[in-house]
C-alpha atoms as a PDB file:
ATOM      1  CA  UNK A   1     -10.132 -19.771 -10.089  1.00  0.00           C
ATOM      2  CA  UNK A   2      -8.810 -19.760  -6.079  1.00  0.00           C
ATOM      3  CA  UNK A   3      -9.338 -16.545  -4.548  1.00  0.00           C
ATOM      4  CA  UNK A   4      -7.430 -13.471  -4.117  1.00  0.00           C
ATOM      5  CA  UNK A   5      -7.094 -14.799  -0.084  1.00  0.00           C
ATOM      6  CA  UNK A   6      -6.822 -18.607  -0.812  1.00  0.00           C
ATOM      7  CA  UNK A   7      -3.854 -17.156  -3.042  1.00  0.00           C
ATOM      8  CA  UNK A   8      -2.110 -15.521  -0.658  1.00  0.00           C
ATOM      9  CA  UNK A   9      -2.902 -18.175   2.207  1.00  0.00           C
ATOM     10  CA  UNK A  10      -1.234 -20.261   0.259  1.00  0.00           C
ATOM     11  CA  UNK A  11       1.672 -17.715   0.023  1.00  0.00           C
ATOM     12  CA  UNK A  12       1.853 -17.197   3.442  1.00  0.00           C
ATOM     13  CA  UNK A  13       2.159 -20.885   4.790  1.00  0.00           C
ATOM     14  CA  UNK A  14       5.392 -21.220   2.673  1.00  0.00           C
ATOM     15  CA  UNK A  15       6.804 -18.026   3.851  1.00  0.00           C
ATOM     16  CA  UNK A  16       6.185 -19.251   7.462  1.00  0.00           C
ATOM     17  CA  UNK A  17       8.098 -22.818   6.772  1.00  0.00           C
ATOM     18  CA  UNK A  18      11.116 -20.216   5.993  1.00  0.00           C
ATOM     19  CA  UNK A  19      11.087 -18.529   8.883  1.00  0.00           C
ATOM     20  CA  UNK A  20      12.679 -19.187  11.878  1.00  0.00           C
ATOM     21  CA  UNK A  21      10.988 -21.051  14.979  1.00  0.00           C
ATOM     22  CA  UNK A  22      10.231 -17.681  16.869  1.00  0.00           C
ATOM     23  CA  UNK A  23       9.544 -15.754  13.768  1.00  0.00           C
ATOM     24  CA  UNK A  24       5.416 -15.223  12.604  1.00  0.00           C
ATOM     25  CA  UNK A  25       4.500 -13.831   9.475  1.00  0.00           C
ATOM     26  CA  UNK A  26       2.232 -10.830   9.530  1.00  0.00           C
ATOM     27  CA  UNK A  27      -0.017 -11.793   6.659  1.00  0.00           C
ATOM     28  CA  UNK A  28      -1.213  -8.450   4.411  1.00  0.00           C
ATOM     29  CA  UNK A  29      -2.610  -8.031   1.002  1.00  0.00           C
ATOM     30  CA  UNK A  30      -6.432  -7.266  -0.240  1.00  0.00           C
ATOM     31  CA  UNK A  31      -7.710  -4.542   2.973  1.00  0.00           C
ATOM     32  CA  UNK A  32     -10.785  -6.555   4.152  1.00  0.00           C
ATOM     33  CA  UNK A  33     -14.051  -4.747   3.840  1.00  0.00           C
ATOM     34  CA  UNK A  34     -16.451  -6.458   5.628  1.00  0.00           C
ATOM     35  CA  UNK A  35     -18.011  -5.922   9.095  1.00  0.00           C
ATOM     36  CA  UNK A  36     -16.390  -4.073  12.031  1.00  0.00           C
ATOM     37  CA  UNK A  37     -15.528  -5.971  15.985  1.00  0.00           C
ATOM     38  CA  UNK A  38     -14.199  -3.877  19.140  1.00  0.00           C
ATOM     39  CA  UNK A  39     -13.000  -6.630  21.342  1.00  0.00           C
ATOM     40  CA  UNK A  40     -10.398  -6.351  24.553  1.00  0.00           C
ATOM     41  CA  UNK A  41     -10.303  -2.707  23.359  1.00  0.00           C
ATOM     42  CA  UNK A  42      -8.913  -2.941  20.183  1.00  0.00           C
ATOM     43  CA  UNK A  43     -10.492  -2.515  16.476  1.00  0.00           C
ATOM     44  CA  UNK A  44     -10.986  -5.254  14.258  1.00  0.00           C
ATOM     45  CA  UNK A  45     -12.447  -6.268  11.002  1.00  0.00           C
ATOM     46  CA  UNK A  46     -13.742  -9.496   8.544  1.00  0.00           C
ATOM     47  CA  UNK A  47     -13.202 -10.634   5.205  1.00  0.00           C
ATOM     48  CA  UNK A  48     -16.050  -8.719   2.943  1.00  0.00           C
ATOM     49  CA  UNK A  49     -16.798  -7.755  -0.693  1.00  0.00           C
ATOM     50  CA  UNK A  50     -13.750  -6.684  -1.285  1.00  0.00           C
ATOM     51  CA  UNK A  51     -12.166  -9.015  -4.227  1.00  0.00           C
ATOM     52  CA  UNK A  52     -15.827  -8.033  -6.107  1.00  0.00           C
ATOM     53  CA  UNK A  53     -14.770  -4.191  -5.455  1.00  0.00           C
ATOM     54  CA  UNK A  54     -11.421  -5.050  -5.812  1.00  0.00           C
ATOM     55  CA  UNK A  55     -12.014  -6.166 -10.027  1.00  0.00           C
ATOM     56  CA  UNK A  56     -14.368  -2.726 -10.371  1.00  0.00           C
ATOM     57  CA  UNK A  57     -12.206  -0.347  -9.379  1.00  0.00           C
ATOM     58  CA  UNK A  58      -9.361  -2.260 -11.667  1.00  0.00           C
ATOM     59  CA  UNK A  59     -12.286  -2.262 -14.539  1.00  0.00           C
ATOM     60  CA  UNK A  60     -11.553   1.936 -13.598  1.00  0.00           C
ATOM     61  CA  UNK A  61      -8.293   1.820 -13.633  1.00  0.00           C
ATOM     62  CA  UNK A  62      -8.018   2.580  -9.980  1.00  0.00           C
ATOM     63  CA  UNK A  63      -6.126  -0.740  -8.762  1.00  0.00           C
ATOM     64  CA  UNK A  64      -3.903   0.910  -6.000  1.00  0.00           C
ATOM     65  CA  UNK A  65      -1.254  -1.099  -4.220  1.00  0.00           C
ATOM     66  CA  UNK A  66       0.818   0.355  -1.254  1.00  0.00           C
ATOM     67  CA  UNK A  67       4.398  -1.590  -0.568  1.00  0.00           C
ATOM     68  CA  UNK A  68       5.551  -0.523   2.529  1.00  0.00           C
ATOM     69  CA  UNK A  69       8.450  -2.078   4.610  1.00  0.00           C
ATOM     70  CA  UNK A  70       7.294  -4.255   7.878  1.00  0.00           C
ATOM     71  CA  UNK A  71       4.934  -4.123  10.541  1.00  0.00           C
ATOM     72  CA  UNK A  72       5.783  -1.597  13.377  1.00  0.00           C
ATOM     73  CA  UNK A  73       4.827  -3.914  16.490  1.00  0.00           C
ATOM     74  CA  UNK A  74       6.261  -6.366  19.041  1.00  0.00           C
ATOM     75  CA  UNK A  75       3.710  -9.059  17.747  1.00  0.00           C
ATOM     76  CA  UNK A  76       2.143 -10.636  14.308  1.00  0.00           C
ATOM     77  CA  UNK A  77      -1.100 -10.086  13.304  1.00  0.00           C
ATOM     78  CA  UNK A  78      -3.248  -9.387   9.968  1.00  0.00           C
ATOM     79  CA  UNK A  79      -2.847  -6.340   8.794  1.00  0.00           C
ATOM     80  CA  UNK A  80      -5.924  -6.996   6.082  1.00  0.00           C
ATOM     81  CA  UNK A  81      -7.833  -6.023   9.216  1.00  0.00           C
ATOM     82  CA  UNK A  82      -6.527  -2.717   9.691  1.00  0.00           C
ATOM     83  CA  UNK A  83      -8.887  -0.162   9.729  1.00  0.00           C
ATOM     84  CA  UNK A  84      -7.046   3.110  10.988  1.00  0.00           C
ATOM     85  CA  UNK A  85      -9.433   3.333  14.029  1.00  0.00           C
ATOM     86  CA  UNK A  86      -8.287   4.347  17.266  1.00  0.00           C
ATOM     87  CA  UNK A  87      -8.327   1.711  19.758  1.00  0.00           C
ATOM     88  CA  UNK A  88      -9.248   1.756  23.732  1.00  0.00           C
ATOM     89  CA  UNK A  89     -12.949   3.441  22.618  1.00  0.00           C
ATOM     90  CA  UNK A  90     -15.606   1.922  21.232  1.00  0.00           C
ATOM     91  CA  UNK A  91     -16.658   4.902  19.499  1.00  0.00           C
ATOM     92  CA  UNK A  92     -15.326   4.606  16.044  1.00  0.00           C
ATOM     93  CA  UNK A  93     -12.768   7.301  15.949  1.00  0.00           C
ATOM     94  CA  UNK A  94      -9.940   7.818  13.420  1.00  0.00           C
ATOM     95  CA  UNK A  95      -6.469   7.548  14.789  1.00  0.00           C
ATOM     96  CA  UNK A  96      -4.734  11.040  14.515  1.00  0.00           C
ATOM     97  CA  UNK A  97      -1.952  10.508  16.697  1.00  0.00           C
ATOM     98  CA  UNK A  98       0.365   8.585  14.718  1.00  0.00           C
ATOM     99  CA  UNK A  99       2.028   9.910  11.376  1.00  0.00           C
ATOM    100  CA  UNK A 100       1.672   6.556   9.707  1.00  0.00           C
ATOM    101  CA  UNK A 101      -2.065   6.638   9.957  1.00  0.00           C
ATOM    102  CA  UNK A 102      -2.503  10.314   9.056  1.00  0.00           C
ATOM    103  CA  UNK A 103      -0.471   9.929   6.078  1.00  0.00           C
ATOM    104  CA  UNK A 104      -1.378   6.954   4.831  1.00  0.00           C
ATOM    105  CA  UNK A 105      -5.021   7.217   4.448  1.00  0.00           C
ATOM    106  CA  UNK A 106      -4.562  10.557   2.954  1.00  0.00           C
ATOM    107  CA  UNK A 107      -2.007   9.441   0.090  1.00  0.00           C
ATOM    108  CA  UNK A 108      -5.135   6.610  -0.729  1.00  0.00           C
ATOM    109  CA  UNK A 109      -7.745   8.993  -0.767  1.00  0.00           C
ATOM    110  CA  UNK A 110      -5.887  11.098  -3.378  1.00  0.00           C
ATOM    111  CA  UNK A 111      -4.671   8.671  -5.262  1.00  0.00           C
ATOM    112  CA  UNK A 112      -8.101   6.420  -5.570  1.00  0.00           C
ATOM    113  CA  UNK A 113     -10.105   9.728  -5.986  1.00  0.00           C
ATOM    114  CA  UNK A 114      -7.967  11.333  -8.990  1.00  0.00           C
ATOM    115  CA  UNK A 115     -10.013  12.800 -12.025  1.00  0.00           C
ATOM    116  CA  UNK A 116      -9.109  11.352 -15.510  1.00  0.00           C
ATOM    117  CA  UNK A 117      -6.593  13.884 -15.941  1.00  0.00           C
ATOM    118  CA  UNK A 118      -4.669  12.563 -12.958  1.00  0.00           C
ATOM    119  CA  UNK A 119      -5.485  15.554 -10.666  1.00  0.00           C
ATOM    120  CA  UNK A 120      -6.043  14.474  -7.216  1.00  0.00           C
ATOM    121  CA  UNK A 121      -8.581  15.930  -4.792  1.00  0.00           C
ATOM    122  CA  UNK A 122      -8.053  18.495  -2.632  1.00  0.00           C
ATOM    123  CA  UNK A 123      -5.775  17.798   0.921  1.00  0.00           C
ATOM    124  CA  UNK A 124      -8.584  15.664   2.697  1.00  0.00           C
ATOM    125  CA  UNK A 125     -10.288  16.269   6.148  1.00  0.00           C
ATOM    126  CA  UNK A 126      -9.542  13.486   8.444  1.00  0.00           C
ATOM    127  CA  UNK A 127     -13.252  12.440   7.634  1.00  0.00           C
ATOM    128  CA  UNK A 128     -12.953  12.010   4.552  1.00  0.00           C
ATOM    129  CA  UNK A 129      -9.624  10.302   4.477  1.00  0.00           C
ATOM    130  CA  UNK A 130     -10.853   8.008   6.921  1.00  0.00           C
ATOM    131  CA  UNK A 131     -14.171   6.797   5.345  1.00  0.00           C
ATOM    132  CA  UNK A 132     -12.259   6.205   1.998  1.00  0.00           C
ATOM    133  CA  UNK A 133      -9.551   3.816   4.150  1.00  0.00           C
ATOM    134  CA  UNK A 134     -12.476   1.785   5.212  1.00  0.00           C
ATOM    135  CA  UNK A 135     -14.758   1.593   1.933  1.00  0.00           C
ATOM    136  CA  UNK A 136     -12.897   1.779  -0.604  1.00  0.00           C
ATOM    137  CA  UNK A 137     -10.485  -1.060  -2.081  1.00  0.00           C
ATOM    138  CA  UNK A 138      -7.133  -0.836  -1.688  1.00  0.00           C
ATOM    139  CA  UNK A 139      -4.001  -3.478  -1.409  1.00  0.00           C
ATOM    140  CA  UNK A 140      -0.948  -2.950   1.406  1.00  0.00           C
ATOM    141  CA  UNK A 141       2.367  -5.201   0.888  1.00  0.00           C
ATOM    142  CA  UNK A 142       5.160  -5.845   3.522  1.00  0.00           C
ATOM    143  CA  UNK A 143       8.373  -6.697   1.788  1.00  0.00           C
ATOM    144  CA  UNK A 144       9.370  -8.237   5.483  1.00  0.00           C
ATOM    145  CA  UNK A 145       6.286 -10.045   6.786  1.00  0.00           C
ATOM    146  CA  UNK A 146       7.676 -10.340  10.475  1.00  0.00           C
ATOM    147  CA  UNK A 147       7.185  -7.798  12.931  1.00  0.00           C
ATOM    148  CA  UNK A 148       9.692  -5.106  13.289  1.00  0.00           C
ATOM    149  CA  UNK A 149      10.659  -1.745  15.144  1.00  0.00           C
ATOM    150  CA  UNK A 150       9.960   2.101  14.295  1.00  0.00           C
ATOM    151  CA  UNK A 151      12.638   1.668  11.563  1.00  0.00           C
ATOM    152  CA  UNK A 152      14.521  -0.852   9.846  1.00  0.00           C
ATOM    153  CA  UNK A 153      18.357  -1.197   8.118  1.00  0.00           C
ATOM    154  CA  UNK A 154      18.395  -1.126   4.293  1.00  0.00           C
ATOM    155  CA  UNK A 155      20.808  -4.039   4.245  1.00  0.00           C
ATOM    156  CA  UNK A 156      17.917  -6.268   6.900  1.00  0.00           C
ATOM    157  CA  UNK A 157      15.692  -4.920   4.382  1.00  0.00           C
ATOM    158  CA  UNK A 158      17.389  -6.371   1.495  1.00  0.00           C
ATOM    159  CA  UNK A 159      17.914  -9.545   2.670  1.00  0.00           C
ATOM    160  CA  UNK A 160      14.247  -9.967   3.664  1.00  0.00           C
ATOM    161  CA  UNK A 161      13.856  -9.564  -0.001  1.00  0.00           C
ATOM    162  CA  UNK A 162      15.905 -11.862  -1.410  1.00  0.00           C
ATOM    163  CA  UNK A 163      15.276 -14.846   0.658  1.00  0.00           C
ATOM    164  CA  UNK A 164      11.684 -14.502  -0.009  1.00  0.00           C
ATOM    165  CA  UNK A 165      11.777 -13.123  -3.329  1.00  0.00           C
ATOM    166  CA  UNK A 166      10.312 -15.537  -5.322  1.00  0.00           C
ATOM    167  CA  UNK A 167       7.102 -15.762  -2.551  1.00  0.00           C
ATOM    168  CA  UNK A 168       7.032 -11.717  -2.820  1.00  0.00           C
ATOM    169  CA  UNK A 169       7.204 -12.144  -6.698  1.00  0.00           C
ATOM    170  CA  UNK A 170       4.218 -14.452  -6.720  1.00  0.00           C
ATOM    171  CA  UNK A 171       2.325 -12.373  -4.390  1.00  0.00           C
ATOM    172  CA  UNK A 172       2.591  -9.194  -6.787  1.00  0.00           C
ATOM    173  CA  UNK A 173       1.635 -11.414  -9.530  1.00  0.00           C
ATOM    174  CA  UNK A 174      -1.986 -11.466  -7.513  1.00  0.00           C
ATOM    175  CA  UNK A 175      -2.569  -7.847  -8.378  1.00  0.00           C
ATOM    176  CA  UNK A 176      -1.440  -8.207 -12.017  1.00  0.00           C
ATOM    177  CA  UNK A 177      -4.232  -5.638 -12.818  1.00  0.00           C
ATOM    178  CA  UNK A 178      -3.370  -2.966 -10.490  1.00  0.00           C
ATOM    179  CA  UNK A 179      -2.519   0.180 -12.264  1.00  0.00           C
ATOM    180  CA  UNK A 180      -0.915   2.306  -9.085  1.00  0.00           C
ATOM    181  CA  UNK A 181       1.476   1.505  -6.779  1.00  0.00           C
ATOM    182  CA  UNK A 182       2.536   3.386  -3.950  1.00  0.00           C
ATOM    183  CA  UNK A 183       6.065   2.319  -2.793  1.00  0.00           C
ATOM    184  CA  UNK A 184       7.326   3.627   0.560  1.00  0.00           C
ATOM    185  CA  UNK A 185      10.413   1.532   0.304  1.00  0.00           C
ATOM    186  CA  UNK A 186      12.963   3.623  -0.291  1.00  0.00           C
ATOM    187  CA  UNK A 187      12.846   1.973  -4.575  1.00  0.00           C
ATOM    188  CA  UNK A 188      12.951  -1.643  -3.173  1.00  0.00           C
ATOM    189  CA  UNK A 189       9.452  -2.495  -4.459  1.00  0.00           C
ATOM    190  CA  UNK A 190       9.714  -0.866  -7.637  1.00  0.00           C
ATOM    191  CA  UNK A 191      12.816  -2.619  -7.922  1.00  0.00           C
ATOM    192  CA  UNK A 192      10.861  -6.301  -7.097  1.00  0.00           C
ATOM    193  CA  UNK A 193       8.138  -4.702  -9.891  1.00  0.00           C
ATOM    194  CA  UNK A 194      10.799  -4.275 -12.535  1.00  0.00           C
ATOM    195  CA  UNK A 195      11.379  -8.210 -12.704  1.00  0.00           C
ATOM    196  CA  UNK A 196       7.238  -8.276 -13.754  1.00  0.00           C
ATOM    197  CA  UNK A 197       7.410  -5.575 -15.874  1.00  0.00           C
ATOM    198  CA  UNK A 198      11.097  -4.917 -17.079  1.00  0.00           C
ATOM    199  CA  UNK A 199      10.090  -1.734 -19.142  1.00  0.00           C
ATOM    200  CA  UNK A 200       9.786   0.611 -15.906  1.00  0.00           C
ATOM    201  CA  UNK A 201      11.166   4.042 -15.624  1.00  0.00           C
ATOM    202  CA  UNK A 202      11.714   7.117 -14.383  1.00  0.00           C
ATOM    203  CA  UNK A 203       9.364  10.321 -15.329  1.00  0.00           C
ATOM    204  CA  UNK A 204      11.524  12.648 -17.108  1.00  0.00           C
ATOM    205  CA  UNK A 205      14.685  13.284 -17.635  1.00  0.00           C
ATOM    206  CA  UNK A 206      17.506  11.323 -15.075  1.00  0.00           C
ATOM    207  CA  UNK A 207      15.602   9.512 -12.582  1.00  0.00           C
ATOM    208  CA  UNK A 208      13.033  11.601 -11.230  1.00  0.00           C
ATOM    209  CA  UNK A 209      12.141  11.449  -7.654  1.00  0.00           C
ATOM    210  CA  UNK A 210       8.547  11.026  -7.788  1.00  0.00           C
ATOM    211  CA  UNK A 211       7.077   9.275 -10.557  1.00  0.00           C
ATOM    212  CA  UNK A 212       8.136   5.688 -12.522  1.00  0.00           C
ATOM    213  CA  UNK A 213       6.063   3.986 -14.838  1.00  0.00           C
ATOM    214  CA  UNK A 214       5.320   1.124 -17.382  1.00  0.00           C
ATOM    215  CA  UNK A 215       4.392   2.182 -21.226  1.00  0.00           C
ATOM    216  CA  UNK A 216       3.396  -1.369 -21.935  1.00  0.00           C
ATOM    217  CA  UNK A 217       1.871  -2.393 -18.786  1.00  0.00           C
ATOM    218  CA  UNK A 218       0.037   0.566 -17.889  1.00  0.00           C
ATOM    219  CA  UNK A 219       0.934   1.183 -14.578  1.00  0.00           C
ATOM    220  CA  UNK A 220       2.382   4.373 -12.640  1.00  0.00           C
ATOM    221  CA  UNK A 221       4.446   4.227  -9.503  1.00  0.00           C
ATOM    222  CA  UNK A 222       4.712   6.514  -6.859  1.00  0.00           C
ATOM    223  CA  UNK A 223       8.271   6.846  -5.173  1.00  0.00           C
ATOM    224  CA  UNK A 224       6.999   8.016  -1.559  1.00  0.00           C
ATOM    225  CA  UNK A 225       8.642   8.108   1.710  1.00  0.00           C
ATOM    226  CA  UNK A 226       7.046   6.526   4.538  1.00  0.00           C
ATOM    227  CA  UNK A 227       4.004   7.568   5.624  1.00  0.00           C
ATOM    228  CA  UNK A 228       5.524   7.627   9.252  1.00  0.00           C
ATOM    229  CA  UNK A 229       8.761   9.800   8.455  1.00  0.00           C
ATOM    230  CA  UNK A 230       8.847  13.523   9.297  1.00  0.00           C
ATOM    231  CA  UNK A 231       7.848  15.616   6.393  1.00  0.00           C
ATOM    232  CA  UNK A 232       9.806  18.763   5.202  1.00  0.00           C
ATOM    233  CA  UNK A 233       7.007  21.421   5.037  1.00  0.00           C
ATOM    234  CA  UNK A 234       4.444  19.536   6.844  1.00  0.00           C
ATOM    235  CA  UNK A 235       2.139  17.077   5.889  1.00  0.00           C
ATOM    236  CA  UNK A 236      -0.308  19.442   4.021  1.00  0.00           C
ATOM    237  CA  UNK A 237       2.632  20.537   1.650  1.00  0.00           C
ATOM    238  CA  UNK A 238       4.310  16.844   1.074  1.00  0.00           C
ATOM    239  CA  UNK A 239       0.402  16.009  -0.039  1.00  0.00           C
ATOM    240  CA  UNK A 240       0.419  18.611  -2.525  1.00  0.00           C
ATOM    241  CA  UNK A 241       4.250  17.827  -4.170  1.00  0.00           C
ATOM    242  CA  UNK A 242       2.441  14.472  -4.391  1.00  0.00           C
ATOM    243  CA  UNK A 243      -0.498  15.907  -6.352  1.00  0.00           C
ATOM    244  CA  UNK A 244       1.468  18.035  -8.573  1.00  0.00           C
ATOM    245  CA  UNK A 245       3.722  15.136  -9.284  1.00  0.00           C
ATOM    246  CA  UNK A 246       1.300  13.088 -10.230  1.00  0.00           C
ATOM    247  CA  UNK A 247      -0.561  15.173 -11.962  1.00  0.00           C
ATOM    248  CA  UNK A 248       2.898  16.463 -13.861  1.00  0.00           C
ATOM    249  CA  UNK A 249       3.011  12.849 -14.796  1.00  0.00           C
ATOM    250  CA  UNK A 250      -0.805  12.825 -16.435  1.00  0.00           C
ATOM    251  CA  UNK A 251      -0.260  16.112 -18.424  1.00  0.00           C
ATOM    252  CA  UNK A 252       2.656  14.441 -20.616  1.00  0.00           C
ATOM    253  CA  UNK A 253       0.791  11.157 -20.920  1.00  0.00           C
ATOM    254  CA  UNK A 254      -3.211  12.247 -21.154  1.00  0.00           C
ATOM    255  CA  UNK A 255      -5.302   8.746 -21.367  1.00  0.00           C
ATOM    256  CA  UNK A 256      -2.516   6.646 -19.852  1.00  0.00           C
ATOM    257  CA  UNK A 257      -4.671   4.300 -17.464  1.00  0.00           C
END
């Protein structure tokens, strides 16, 4: 069987023949785990162990995938490789300055680190957030895979989506055993996940804001905003409506993953 990478290589080279000539795809996926470089001061990292940690933590029901939109930056580059470290020091340092960064390694900590009743840990220190965004296994999935701004249109958004949707399709397929997803696409991705696994919906009664999920598959889905936006309440208090959420979620459906 190929690889998780060779897989999405693969993936990648026909979503670049799409493209237009000064267009690059940004590839993502599987977060590589393997060893750290500091080079013209910025952070960098290799391909590991991480497809082997990758099928244990599915084996514990912790497969997390994050969908997010496009890459905030002016050029292309792998995002498997980002490590959340703050570049222009050697000295491995977690980036606290942006929101994105903050955020985002916090909402994986909780959500890798939940008990088998679905209660997630405590609001982490930046320590602890940050050493679980570099060890642990997790997967992050641009629905555009060319560079972008701060922000981007729901209508480019869209149509990002269904030029390439078969090629996003196919890439989800990869991570047929995840068992947590983490969309910060305003729905898009868990509408691209419905077309895998048609029997997704809402926790609760209406659609509820926070939580969808698969009886048959297995799977839960957490309906986030961006890590980057501003927060109402702070970031502390948007960490805990995520907890109790989830954790709402686990009560009404004990042994679910």
């Amino acid at each position: 069987m190929e690889t998780i990478h060779t897989q999405e290589e693969l993936i990648f080279e026909d979503y670049q023949k799409l493209l237009a000539n000064d267009e690059e795809v940004s590839p993502d996926g599987l977060h590589y785990l393997g060893e750290f470089y500091y080079k013209n001061g910025y952070w960098g990292r290799y391909p590991g162990n991480e497809e082997v940690e990758w099928e244990r933590y599915c084996n514990r029901k912790r497969g997390l995938v994050v969908l997010t939109k496009d890459l905030n930056d002016s050029v292309a580059w792998d995002i498997r490789e980002d490590q959340g470290r703050k570049n222009g020091t050697e000295e491995p340092t977690a980036s606290v300055r942006y929101a994105f960064y903050r955020n985002l390694r916090r909402w994986i900590y909780g959500l890798l680190n939940m008990n088998n009743n679905g209660l997630m840990p405590e609001f982490p220190s930046t320590e602890d957030a940050q050493e679980c965004f570099e060890t642990e296994p997790w997967v992050r999935i641009n629905l555009k895979k060319v560079p972008g701004k701060s922000s981007i249109a729901n209508q480019t958004l869209a149509q990002y989506i269904q030029n390439f949707r078969p090629l996003l399709l196919k890439q989800l397929e990869i991570y047929k055993r995840a068992t947590i997803y983490l969309d910060c696409t305003r729905l898009y991705g868990t509408e691209l996940l419905r077309e895998l696994y048609p029997d997704i919906k809402a926790f609760g009664e209406g659609n509820d804001e926070w939580i969808y999920f698969s009886e048959k598959y297995r799977l839960i889905i957490v309906n986030s905003y961006h890590p980057s936006c501003p927060l109402s309440g702070g970031e502390e208090a948007y960490y805990n409506r995520m907890k109790d959420a989830v954790h709402s979620f686990f009560r009404e459906h004990p042994n679910f993953l």
